[in-house]
PDB file of N, CA and C in Angstrom:
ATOM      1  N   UNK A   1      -4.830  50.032  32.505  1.00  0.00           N
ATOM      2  CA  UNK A   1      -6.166  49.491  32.318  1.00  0.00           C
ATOM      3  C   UNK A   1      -6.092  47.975  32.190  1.00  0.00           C
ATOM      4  N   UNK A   2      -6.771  47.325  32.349  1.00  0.00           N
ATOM      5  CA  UNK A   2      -6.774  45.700  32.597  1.00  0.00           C
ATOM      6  C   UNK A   2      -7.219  45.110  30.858  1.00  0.00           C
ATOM      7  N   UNK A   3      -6.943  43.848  31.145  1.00  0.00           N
ATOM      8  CA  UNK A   3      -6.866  43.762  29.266  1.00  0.00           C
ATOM      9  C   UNK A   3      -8.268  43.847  28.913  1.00  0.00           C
ATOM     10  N   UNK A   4      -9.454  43.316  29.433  1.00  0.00           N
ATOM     11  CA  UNK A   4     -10.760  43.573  29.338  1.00  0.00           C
ATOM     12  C   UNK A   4     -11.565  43.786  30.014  1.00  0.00           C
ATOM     13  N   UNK A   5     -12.791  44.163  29.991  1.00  0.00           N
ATOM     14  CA  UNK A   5     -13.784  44.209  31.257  1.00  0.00           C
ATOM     15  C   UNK A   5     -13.886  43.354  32.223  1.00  0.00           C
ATOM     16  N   UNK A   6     -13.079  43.104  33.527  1.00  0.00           N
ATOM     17  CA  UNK A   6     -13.025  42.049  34.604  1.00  0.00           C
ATOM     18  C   UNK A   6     -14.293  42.025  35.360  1.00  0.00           C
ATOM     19  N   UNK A   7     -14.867  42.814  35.453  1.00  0.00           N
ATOM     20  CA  UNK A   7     -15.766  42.567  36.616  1.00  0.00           C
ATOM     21  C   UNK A   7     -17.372  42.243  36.602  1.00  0.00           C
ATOM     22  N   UNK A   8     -17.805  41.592  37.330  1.00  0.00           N
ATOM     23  CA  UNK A   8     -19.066  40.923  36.929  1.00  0.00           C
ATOM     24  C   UNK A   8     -20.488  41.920  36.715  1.00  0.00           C
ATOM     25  N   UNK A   9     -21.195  41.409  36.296  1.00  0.00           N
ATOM     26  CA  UNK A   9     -22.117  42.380  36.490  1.00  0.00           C
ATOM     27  C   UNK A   9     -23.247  43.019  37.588  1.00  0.00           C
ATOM     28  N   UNK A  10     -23.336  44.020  37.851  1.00  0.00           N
ATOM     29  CA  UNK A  10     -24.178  44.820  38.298  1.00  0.00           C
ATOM     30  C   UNK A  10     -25.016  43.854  39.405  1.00  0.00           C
ATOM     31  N   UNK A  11     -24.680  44.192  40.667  1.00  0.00           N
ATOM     32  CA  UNK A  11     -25.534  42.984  41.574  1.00  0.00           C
ATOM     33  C   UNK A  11     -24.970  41.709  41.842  1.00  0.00           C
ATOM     34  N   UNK A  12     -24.229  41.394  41.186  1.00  0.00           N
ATOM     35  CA  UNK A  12     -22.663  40.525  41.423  1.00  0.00           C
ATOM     36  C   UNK A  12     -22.141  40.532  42.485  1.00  0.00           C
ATOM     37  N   UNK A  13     -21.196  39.511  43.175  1.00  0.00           N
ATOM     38  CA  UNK A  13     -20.216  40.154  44.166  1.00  0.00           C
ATOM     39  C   UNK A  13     -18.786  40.302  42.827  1.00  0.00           C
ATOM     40  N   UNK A  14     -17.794  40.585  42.950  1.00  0.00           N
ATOM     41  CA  UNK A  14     -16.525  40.784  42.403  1.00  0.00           C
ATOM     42  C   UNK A  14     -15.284  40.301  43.738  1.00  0.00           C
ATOM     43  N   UNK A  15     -14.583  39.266  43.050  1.00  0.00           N
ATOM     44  CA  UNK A  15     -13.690  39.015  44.523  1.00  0.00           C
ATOM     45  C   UNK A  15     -12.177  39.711  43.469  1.00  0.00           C
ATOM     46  N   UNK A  16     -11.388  40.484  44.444  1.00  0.00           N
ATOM     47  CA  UNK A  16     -10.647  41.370  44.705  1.00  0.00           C
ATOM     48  C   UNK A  16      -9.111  40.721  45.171  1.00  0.00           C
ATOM     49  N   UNK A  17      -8.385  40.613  44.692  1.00  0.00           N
ATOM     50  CA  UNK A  17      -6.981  40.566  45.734  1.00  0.00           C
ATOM     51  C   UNK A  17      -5.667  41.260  45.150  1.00  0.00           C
ATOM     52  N   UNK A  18      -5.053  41.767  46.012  1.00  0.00           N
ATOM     53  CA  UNK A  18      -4.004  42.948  45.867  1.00  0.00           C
ATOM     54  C   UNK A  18      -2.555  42.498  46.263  1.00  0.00           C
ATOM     55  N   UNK A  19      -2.048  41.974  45.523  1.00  0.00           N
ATOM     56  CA  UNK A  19      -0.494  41.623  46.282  1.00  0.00           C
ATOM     57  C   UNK A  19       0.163  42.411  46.077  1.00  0.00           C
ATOM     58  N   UNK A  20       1.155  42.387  47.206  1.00  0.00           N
ATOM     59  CA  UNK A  20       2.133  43.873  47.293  1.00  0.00           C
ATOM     60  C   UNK A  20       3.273  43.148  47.403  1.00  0.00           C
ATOM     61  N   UNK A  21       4.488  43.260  46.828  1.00  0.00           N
ATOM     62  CA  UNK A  21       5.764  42.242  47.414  1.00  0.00           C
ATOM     63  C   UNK A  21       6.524  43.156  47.286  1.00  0.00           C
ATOM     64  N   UNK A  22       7.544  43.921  48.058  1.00  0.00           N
ATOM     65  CA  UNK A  22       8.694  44.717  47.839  1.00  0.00           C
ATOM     66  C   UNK A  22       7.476  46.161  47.036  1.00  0.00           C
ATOM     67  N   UNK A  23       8.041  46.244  45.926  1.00  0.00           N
ATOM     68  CA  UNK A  23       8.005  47.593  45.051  1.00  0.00           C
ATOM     69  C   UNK A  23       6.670  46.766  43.763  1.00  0.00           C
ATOM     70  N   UNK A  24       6.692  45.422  44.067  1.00  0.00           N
ATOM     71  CA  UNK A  24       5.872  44.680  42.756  1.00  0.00           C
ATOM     72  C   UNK A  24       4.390  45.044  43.551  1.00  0.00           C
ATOM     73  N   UNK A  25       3.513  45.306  42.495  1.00  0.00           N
ATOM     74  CA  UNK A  25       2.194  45.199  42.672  1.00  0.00           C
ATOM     75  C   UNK A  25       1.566  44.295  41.337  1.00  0.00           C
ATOM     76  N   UNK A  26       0.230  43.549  42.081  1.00  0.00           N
ATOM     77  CA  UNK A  26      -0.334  42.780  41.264  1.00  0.00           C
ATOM     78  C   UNK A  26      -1.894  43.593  41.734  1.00  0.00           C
ATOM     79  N   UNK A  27      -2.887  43.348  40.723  1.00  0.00           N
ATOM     80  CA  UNK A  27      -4.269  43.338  41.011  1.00  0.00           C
ATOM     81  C   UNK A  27      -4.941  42.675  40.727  1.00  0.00           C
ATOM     82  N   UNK A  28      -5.305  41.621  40.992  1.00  0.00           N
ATOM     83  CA  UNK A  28      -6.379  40.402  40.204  1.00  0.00           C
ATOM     84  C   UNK A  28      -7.841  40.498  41.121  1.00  0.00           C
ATOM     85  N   UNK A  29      -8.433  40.585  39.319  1.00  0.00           N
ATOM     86  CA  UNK A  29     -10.429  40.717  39.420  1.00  0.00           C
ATOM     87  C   UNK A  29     -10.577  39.150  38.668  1.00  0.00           C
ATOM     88  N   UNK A  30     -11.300  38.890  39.911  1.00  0.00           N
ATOM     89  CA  UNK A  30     -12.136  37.346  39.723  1.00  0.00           C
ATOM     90  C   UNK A  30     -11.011  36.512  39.123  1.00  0.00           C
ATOM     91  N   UNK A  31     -10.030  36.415  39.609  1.00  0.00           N
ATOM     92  CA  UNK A  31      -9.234  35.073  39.338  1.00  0.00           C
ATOM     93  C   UNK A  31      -8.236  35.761  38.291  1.00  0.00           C
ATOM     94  N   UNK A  32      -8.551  36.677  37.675  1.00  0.00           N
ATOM     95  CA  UNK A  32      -7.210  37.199  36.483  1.00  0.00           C
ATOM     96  C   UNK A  32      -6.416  38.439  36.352  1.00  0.00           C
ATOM     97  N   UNK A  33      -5.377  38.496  36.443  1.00  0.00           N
ATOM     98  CA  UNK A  33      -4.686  39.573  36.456  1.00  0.00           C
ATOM     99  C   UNK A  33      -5.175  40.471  35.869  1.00  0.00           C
ATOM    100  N   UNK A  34      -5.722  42.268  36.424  1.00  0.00           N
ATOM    101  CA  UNK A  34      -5.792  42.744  36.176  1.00  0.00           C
ATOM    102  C   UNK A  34      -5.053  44.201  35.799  1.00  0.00           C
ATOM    103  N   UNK A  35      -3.926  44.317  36.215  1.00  0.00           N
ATOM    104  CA  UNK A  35      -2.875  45.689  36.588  1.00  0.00           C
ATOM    105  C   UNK A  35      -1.895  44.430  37.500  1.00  0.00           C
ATOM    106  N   UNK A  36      -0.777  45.602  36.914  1.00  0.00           N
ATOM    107  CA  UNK A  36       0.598  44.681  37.452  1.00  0.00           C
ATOM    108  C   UNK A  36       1.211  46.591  37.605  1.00  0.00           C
ATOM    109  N   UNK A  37       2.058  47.068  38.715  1.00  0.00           N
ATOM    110  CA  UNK A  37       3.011  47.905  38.124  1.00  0.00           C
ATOM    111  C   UNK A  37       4.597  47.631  39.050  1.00  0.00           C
ATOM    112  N   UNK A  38       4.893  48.850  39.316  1.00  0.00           N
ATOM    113  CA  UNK A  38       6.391  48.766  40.201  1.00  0.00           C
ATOM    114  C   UNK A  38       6.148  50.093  40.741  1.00  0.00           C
ATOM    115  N   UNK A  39       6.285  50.311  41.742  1.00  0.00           N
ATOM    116  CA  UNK A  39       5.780  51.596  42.633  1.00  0.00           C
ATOM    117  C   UNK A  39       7.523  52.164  42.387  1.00  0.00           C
ATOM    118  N   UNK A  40       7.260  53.633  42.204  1.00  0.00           N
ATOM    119  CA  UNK A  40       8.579  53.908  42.016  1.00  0.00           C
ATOM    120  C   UNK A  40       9.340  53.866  40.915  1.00  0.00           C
ATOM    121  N   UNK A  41       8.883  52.995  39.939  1.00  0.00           N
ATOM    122  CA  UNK A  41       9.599  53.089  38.474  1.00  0.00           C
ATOM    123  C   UNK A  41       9.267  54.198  37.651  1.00  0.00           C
ATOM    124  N   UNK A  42      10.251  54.221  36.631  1.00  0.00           N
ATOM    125  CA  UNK A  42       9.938  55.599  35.637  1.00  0.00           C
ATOM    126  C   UNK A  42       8.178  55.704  35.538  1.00  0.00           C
ATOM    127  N   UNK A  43       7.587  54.747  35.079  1.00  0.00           N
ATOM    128  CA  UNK A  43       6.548  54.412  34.499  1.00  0.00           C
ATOM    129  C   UNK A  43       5.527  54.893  35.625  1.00  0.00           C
ATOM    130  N   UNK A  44       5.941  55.152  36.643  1.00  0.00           N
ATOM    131  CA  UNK A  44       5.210  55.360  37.754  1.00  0.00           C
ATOM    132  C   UNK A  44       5.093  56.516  38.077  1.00  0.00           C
ATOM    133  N   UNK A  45       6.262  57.100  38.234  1.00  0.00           N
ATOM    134  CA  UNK A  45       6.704  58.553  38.279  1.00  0.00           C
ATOM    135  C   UNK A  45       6.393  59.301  36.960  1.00  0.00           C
ATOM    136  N   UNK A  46       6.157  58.890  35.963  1.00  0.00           N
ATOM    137  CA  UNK A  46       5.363  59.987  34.916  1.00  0.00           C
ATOM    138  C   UNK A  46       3.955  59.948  35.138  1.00  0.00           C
ATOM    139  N   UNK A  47       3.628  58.895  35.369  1.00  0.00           N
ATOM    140  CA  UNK A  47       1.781  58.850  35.879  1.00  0.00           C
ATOM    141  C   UNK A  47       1.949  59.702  36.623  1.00  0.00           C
ATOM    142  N   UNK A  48       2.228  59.464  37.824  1.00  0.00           N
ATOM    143  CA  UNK A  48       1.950  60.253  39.262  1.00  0.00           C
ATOM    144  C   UNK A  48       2.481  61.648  38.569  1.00  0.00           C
ATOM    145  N   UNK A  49       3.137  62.313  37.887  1.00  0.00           N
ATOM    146  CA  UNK A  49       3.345  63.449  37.791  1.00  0.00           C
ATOM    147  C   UNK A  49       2.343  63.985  36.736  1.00  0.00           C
ATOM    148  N   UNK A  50       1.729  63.093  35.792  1.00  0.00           N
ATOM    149  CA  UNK A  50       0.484  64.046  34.460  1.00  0.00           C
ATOM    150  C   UNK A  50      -0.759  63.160  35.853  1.00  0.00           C
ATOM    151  N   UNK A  51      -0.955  62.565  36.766  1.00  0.00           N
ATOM    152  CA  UNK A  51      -2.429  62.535  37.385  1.00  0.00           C
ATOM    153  C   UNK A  51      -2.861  63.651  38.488  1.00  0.00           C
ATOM    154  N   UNK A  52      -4.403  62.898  38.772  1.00  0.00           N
ATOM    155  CA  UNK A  52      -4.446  64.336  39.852  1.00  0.00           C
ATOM    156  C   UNK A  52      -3.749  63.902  41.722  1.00  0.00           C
ATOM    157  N   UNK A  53      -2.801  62.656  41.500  1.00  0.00           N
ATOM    158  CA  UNK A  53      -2.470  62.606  42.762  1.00  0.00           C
ATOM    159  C   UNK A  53      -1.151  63.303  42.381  1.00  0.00           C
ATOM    160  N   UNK A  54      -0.878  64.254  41.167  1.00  0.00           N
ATOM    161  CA  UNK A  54       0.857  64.799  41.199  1.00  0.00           C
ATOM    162  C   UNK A  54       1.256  65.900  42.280  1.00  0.00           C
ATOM    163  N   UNK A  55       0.158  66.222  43.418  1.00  0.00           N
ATOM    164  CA  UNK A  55       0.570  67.659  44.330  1.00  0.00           C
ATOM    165  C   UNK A  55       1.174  66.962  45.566  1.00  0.00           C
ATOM    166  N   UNK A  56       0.914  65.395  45.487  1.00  0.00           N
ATOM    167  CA  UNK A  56       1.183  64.623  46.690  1.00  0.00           C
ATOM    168  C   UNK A  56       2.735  63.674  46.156  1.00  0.00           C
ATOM    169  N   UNK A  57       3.853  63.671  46.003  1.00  0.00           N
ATOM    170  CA  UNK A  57       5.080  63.138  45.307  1.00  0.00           C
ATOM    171  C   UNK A  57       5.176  62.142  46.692  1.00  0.00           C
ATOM    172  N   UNK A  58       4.665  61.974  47.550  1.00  0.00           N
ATOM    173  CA  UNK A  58       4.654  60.482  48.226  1.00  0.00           C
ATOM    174  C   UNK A  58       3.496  59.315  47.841  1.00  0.00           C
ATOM    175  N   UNK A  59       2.548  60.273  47.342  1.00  0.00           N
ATOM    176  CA  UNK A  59       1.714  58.980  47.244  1.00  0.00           C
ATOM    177  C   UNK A  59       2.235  57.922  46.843  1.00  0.00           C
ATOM    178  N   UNK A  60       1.482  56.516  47.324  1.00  0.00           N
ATOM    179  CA  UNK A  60       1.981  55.807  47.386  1.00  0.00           C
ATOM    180  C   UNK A  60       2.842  55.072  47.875  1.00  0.00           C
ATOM    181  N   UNK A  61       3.314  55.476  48.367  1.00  0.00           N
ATOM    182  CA  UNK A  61       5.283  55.418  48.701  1.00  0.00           C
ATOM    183  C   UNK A  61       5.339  54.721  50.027  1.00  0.00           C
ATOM    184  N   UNK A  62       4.283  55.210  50.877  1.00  0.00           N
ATOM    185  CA  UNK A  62       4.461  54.592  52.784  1.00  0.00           C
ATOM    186  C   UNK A  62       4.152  52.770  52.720  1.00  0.00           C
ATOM    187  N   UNK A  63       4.705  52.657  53.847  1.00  0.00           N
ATOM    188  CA  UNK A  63       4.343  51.061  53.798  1.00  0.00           C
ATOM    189  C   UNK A  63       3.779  50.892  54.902  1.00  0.00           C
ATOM    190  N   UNK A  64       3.040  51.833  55.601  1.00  0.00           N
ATOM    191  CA  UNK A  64       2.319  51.846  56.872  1.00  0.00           C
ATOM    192  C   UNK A  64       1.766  52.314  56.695  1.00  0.00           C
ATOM    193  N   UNK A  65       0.252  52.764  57.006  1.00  0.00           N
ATOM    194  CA  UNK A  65      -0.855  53.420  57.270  1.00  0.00           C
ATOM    195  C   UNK A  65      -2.447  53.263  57.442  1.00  0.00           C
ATOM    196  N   UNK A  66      -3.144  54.228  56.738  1.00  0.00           N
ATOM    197  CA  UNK A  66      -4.489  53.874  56.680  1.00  0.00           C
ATOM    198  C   UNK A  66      -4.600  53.299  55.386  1.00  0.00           C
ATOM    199  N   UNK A  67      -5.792  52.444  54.770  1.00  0.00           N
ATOM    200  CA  UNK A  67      -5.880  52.641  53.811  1.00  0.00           C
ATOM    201  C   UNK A  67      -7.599  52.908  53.231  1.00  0.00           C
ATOM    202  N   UNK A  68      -8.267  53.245  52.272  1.00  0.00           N
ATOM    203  CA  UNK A  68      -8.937  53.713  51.885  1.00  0.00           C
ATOM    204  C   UNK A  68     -10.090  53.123  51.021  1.00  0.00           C
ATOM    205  N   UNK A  69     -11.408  52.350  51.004  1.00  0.00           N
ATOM    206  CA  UNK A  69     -11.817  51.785  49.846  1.00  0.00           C
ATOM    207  C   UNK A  69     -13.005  52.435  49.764  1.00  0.00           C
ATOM    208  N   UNK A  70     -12.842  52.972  48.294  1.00  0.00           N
ATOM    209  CA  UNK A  70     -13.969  53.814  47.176  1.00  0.00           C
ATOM    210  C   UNK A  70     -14.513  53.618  46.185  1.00  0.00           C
ATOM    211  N   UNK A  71     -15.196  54.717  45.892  1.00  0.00           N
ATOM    212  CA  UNK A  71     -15.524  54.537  44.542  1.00  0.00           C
ATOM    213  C   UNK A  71     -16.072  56.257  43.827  1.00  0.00           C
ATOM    214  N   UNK A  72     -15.986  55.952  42.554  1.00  0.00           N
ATOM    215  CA  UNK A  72     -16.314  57.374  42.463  1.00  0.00           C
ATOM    216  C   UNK A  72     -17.342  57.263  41.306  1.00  0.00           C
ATOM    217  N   UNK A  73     -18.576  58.428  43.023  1.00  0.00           N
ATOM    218  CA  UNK A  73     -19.617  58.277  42.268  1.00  0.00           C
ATOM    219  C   UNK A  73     -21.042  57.314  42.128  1.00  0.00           C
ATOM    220  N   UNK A  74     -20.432  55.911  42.555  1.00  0.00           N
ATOM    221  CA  UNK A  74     -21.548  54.967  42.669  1.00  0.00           C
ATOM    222  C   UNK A  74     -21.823  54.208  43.310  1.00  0.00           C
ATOM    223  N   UNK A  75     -22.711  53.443  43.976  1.00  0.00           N
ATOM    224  CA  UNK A  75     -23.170  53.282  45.353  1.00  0.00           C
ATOM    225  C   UNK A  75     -21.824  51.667  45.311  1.00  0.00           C
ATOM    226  N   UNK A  76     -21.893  51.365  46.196  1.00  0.00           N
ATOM    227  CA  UNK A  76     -20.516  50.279  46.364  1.00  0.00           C
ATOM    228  C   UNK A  76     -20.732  49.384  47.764  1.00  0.00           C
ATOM    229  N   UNK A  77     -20.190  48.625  47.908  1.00  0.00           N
ATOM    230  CA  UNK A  77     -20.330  47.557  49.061  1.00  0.00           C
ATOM    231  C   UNK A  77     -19.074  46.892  49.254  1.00  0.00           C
ATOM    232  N   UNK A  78     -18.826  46.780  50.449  1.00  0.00           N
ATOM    233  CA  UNK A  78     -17.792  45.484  50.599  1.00  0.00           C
ATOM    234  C   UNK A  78     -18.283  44.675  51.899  1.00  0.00           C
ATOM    235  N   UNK A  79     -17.445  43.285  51.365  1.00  0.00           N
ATOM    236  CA  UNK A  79     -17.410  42.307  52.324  1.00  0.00           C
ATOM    237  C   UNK A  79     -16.547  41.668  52.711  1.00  0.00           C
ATOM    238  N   UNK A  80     -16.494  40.889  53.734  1.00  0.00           N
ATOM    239  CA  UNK A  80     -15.130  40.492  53.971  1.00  0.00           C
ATOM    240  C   UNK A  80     -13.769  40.408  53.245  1.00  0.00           C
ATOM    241  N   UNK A  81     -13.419  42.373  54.058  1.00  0.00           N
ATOM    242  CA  UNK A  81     -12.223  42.615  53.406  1.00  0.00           C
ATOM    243  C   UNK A  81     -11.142  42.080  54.359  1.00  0.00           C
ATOM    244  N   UNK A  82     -10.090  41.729  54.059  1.00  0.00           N
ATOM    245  CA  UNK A  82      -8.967  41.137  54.584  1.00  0.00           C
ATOM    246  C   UNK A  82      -7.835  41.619  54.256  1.00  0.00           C
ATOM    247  N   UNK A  83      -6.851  42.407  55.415  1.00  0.00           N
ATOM    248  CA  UNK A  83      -5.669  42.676  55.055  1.00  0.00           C
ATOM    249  C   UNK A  83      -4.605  41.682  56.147  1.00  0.00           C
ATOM    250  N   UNK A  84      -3.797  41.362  55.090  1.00  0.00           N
ATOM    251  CA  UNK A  84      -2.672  40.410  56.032  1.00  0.00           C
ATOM    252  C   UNK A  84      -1.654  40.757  55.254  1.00  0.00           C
ATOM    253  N   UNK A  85      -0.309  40.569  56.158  1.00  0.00           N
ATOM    254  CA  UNK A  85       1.172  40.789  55.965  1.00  0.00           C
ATOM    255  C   UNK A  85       1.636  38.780  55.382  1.00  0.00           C
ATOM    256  N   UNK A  86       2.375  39.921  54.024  1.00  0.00           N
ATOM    257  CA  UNK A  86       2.618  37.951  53.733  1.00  0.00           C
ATOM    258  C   UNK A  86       4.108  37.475  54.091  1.00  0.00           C
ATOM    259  N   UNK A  87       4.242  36.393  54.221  1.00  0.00           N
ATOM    260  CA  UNK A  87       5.303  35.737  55.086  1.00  0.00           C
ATOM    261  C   UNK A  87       6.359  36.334  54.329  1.00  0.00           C
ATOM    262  N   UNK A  88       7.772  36.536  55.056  1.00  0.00           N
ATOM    263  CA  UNK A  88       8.670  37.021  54.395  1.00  0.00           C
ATOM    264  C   UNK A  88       9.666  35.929  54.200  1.00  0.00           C
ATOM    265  N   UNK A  89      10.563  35.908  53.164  1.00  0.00           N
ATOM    266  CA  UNK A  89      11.653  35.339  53.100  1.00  0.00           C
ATOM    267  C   UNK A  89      12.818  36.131  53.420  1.00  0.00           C
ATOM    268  N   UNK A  90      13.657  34.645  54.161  1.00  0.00           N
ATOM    269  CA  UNK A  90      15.070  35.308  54.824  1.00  0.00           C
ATOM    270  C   UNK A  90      15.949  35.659  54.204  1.00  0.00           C
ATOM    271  N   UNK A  91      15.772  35.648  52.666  1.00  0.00           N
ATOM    272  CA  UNK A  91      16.602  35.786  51.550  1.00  0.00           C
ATOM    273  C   UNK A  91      16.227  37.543  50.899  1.00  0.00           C
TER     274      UNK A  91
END
């Protein structure tokens, strides 16, 4: 859960960005870190096994595919969403 209520209110836009680096994930709402984890760590693998994605033991896991934006339950919008691959280092 994020340390406090990030997101603006009701009729707001909310700007969104998701960094993925290796196994690190970040989530930042409106400029501040919201969720940080490690895909694959213990900490990950007990979630995914007490949630309701535990019948699927890949979720998560691909580094190719579709991906999905929801909500559950309440009417939702997006706008210029943007996915890009970030530069890699040769190291």
């Amino acid at each position: 859960a994020p340390p406090r209520d990030l997101a603006k209110p009701s009729g707001e836009w909310n700007r969104a960005r998701i960094l993925v680096r290796g196994r690190q994930v970040e989530h930042w709402l409106n400029g501040e870190l919201a969720a940080k984890f490690e895909i694959g760590s213990e900490d990950w693998q007990s979630r995914l096994e007490k949630g309701k994605w535990k019948a699927y033991p890949r979720y998560g896991l691909e580094t190719k595919g579709r991906i999905c934006l929801q909500d559950h339950g309440h009417s939702v919008a997006f706008r210029n969403v943007k996915i890009l691959p970030l530069a890699t280092s040769p190291n």
